[in-house]
N, C-alpha and C. Protein backbone atom coordinates (compact mmCIF):
# COMPACT_ATOMS: atom_id res chain seq x y z
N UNK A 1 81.68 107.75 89.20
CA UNK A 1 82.83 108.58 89.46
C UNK A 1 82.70 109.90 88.73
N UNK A 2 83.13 111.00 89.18
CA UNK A 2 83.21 112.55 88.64
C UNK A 2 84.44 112.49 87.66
N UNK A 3 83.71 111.86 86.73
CA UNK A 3 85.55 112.24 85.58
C UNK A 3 85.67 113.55 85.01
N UNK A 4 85.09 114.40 85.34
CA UNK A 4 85.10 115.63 84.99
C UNK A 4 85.78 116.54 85.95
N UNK A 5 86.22 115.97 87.39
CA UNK A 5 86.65 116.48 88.64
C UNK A 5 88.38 117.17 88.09
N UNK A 6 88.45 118.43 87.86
CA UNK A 6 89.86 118.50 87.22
C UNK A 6 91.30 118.42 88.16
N UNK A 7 90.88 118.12 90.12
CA UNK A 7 91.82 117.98 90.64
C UNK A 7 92.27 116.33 90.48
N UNK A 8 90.86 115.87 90.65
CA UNK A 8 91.19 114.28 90.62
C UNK A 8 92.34 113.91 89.54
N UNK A 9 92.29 114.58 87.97
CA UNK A 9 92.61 114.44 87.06
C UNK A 9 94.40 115.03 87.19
N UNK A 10 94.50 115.76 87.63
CA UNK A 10 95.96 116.68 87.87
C UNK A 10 96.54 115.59 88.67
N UNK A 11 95.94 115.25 90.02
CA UNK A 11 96.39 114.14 90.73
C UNK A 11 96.75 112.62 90.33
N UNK A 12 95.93 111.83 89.91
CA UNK A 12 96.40 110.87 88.69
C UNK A 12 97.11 110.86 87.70
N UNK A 13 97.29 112.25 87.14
CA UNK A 13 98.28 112.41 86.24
C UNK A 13 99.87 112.35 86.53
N UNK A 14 99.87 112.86 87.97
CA UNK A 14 101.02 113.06 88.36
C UNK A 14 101.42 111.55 89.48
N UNK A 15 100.53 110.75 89.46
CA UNK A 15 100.95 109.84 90.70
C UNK A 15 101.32 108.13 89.94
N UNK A 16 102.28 108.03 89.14
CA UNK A 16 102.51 107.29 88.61
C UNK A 16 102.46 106.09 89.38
N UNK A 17 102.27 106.24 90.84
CA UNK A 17 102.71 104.59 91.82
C UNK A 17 101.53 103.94 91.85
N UNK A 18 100.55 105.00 91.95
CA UNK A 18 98.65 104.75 91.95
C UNK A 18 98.31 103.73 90.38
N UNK A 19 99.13 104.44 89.51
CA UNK A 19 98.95 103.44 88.12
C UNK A 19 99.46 102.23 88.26
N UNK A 20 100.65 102.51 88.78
CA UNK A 20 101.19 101.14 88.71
C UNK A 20 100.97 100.22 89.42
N UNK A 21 100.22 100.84 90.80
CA UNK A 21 99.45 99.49 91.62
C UNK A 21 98.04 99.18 90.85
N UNK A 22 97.63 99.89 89.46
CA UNK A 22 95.98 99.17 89.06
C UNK A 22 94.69 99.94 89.27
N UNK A 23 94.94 100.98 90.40
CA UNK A 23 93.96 101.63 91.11
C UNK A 23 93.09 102.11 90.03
N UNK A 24 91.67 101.79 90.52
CA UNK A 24 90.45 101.49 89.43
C UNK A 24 89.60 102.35 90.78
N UNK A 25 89.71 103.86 90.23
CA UNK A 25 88.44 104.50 91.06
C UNK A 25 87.20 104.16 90.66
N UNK A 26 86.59 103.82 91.80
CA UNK A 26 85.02 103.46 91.34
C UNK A 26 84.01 104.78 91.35
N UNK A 27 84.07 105.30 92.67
CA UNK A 27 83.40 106.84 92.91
C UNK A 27 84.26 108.01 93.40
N UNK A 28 83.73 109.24 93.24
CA UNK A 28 85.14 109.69 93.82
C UNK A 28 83.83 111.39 94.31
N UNK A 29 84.21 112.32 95.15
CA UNK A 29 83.58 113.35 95.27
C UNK A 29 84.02 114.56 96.61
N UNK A 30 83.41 115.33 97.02
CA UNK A 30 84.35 115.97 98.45
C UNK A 30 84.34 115.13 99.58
N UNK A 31 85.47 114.89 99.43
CA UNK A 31 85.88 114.30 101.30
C UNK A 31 85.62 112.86 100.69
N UNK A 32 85.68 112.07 99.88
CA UNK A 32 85.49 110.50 99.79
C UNK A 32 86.22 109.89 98.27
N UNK A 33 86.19 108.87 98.55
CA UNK A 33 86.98 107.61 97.61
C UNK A 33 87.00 106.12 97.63
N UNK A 34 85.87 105.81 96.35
CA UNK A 34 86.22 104.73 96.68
C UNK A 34 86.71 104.16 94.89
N UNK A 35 87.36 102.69 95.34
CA UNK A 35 88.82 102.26 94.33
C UNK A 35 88.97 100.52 94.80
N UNK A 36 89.64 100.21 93.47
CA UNK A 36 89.51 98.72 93.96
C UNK A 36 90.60 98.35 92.91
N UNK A 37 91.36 97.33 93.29
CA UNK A 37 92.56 96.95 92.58
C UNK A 37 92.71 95.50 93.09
N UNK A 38 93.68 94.50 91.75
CA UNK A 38 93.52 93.25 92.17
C UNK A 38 95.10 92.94 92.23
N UNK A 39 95.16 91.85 93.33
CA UNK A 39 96.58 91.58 93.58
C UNK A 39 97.52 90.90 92.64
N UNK A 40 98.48 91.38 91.91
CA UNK A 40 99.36 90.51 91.09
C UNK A 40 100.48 89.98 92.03
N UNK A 41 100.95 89.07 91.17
CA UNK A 41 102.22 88.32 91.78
C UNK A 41 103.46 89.24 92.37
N UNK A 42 103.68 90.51 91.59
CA UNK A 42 104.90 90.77 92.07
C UNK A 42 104.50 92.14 93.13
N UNK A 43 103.20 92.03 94.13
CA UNK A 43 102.76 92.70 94.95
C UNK A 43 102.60 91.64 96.24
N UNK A 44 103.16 90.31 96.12
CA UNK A 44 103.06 89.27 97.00
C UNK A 44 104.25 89.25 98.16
N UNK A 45 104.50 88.68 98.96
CA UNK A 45 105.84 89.52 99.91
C UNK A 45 105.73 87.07 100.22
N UNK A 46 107.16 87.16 101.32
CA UNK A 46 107.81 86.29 101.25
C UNK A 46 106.83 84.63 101.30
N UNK A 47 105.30 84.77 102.27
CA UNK A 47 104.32 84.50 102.72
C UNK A 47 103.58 83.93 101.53
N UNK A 48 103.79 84.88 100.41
CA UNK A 48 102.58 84.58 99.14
C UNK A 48 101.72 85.05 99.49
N UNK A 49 101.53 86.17 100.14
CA UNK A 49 100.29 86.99 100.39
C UNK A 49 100.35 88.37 100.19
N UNK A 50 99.33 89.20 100.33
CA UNK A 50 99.79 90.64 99.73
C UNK A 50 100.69 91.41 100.54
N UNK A 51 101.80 91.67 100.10
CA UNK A 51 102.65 92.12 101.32
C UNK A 51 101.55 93.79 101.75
N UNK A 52 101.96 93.89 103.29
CA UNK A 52 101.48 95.05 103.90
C UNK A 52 101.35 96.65 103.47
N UNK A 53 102.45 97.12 102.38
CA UNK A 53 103.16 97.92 102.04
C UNK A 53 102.05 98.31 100.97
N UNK A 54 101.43 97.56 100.15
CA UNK A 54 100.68 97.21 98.72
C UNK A 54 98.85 97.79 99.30
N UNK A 55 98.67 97.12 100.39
CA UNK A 55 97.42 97.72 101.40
C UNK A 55 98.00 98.87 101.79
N UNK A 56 98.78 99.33 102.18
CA UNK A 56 99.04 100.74 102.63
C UNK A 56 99.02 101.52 101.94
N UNK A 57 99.42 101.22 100.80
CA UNK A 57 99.93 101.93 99.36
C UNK A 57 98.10 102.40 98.84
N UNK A 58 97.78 101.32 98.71
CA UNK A 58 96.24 101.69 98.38
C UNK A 58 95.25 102.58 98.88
N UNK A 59 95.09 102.57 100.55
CA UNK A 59 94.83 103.13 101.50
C UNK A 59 94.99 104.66 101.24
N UNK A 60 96.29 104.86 101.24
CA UNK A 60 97.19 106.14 101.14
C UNK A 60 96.85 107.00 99.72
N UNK A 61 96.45 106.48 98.80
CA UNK A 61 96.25 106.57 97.46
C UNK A 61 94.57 107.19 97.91
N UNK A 62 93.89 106.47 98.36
CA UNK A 62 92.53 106.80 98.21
C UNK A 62 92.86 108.16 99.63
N UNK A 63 93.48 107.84 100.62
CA UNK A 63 93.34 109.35 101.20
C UNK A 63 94.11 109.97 100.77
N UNK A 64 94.95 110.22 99.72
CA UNK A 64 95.66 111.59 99.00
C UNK A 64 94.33 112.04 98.54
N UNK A 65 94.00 111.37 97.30
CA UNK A 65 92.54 111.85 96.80
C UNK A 65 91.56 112.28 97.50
N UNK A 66 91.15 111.71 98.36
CA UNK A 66 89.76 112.23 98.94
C UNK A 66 90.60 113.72 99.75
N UNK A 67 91.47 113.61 100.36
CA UNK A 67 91.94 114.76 101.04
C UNK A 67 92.09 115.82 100.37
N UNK A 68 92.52 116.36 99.03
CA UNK A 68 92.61 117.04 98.42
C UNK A 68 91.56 117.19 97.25
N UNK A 69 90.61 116.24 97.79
CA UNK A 69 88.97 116.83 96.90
C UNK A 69 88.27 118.06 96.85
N UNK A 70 88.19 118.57 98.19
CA UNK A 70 88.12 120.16 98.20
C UNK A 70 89.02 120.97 97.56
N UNK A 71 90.41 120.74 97.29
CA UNK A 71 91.07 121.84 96.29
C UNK A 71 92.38 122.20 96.77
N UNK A 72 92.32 122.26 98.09
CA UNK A 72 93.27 122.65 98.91
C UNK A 72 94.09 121.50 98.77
N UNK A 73 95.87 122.40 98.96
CA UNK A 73 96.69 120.98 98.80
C UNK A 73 96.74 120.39 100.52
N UNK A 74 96.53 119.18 100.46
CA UNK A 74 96.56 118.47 101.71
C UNK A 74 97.73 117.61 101.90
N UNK A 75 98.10 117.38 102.70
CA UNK A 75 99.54 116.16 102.56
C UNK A 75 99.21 115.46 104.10
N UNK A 76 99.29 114.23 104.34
CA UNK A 76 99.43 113.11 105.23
C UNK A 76 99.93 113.90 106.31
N UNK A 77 99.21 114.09 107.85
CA UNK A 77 100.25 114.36 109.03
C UNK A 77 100.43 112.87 109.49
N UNK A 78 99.47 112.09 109.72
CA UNK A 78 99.57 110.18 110.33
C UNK A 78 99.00 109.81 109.75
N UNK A 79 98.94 108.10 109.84
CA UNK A 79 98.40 107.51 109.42
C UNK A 79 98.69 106.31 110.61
N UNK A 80 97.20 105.60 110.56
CA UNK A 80 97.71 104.54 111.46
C UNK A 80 96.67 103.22 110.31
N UNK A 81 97.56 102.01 110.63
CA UNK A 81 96.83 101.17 110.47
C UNK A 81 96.55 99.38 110.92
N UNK A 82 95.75 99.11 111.00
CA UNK A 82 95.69 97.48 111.44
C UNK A 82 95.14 96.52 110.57
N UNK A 83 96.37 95.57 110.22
CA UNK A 83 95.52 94.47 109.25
C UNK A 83 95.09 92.96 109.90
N UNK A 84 93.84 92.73 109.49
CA UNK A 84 92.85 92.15 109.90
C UNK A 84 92.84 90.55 109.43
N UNK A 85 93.29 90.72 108.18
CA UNK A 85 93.29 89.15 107.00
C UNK A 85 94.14 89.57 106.21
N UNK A 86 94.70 88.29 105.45
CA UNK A 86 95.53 88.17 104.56
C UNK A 86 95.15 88.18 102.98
N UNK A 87 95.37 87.92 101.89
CA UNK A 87 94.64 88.38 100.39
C UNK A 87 95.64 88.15 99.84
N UNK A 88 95.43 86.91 98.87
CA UNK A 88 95.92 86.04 97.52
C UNK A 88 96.40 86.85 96.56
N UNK A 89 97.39 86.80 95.13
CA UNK A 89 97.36 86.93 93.98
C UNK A 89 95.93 86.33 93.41
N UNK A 90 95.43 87.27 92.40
CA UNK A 90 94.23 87.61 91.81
C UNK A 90 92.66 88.27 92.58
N UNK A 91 93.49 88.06 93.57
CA UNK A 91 91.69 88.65 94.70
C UNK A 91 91.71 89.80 94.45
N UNK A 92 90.74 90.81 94.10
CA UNK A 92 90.71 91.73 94.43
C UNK A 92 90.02 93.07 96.02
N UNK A 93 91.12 93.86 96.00
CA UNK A 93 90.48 94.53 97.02
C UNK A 93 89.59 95.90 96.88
N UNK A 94 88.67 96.12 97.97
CA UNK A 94 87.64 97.74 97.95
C UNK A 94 88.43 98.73 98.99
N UNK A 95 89.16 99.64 98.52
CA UNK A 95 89.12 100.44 99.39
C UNK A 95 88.57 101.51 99.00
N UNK A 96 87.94 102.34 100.54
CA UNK A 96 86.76 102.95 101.07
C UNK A 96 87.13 104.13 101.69
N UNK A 97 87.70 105.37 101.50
CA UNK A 97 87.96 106.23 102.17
C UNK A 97 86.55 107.74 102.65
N UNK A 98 86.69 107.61 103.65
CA UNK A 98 85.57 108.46 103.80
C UNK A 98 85.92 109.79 104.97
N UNK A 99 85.97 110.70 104.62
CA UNK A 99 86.34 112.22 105.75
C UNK A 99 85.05 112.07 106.71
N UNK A 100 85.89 112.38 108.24
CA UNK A 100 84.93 112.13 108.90
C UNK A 100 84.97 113.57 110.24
N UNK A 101 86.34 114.42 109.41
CA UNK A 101 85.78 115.99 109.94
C UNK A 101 87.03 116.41 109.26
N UNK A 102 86.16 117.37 109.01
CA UNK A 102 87.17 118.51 108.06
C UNK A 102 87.41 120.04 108.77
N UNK A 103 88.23 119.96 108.68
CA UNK A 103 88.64 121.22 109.99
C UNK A 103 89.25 122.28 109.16
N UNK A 104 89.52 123.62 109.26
CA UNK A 104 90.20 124.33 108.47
C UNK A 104 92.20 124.35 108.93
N UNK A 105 92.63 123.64 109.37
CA UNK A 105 93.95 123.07 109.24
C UNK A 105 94.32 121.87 108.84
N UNK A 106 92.88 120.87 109.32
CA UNK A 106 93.60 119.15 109.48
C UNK A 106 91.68 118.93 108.87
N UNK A 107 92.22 117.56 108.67
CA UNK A 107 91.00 116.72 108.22
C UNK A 107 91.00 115.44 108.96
N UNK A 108 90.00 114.97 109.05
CA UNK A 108 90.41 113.19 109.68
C UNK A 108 89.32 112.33 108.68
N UNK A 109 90.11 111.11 108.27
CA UNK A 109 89.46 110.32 107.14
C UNK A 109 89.73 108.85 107.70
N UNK A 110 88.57 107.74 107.77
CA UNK A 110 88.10 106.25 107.54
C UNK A 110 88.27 105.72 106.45
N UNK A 111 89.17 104.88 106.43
CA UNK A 111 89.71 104.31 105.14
C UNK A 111 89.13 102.39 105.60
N UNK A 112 88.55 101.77 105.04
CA UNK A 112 88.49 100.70 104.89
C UNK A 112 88.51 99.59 103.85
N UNK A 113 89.54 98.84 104.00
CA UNK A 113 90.06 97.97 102.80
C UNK A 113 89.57 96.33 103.09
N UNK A 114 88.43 96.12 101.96
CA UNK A 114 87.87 94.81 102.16
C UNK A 114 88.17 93.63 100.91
N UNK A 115 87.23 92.84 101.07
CA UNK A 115 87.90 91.43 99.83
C UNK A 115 86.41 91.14 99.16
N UNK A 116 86.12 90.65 98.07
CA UNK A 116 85.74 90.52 97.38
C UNK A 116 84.26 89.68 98.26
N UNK A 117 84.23 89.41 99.21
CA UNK A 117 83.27 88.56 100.78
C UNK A 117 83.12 89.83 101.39
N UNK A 118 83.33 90.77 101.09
CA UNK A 118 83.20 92.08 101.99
C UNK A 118 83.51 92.26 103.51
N UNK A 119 84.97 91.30 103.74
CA UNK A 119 85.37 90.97 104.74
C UNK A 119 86.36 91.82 105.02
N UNK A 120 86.67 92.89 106.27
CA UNK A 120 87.61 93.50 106.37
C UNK A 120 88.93 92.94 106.20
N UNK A 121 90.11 93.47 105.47
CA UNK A 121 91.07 93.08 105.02
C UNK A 121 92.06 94.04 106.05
N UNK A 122 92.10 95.51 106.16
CA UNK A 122 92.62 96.19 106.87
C UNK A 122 92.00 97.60 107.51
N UNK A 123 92.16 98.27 108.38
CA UNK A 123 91.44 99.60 108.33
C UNK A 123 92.64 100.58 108.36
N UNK A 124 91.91 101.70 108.26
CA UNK A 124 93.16 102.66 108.34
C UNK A 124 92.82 103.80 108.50
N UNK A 125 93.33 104.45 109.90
CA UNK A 125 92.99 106.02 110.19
C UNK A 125 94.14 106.92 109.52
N UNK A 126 93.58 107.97 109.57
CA UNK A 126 94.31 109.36 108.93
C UNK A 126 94.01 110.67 109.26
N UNK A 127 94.78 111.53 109.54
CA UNK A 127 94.84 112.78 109.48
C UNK A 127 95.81 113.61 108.42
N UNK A 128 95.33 114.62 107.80
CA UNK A 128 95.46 115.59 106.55
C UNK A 128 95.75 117.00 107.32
N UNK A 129 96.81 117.42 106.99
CA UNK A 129 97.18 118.80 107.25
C UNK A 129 96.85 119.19 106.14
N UNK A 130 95.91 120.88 106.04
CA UNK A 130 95.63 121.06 104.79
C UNK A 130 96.65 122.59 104.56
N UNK A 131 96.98 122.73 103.45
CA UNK A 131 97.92 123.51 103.24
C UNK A 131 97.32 125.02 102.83
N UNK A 132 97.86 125.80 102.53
CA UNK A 132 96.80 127.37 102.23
C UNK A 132 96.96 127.16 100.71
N UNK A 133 97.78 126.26 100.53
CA UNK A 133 97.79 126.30 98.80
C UNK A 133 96.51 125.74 97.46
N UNK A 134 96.75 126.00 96.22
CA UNK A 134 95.56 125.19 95.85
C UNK A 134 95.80 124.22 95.04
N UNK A 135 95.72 123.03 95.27
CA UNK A 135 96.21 121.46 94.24
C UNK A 135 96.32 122.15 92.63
N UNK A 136 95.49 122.95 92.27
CA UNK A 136 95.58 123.38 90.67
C UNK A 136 96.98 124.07 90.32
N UNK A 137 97.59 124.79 91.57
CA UNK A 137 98.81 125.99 91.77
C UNK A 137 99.42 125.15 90.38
């Protein structure tokens, strides 16, 4: 991981929900992210499984970051996603965000969230409106 990256650093500083879900960046650089976090109990929904919201949350976390790796402030226009399998308290998950065109208004990013079997857990598309501003402002 680039721990020297000073947007990454502004961004984590300010995203207290990313802490509090665990999020453990593994690599991080322009246009990509990857992060892995393990499921606690009170991230479990009625089922005993990871509620949907907790994968989204993660997802969303790794494309804030990768979207605003270039500098520019970016913010979410969609997001779509489909979950694939379900995931226990203590499993942990990989999510995988990767830009797959960067446009000078919008970006589009591959987010894939797997299990510890490297079994897809959920995927998740995205598009990034990028703003004229600069994440450091």
């Amino acid at each position: 991981m680039d721990h020297s990256s000073p947007i990454l650093k502004a961004l984590i500083d300010q995203d207290h929900y990313s802490r509090w879900l665990g999020l453990i960046i593994d690599d991080y650089g322009l246009g990509f992210c990857k992060l892995h976090f393990t499921i606690r109990q009170e991230m479990l929904n009625g089922f005993g499984i990871v509620h949907g919201g907790i994968v989204f949350s993660a997802a969303d976390s790794a494309f804030a970051f990768a979207c605003n790796s270039h500098g520019r402030l970016s913010v979410a226009l969609d997001v779509q996603i489909s979950f694939i399998r379900s995931a226990k308290e203590g499993e942990t998950l990989y999510v995988d965000c990767k830009e797959i065109h960067l446009g000078n208004k919008t970006a589009f990013f591959d987010i894939a969230i797997t299990n510890e079997q490297k079994e897809i857990v959920a995927t998740f598309k995205s598009t990034s409106y990028r703003t004229s501003r600069n994440v450091l402002e």
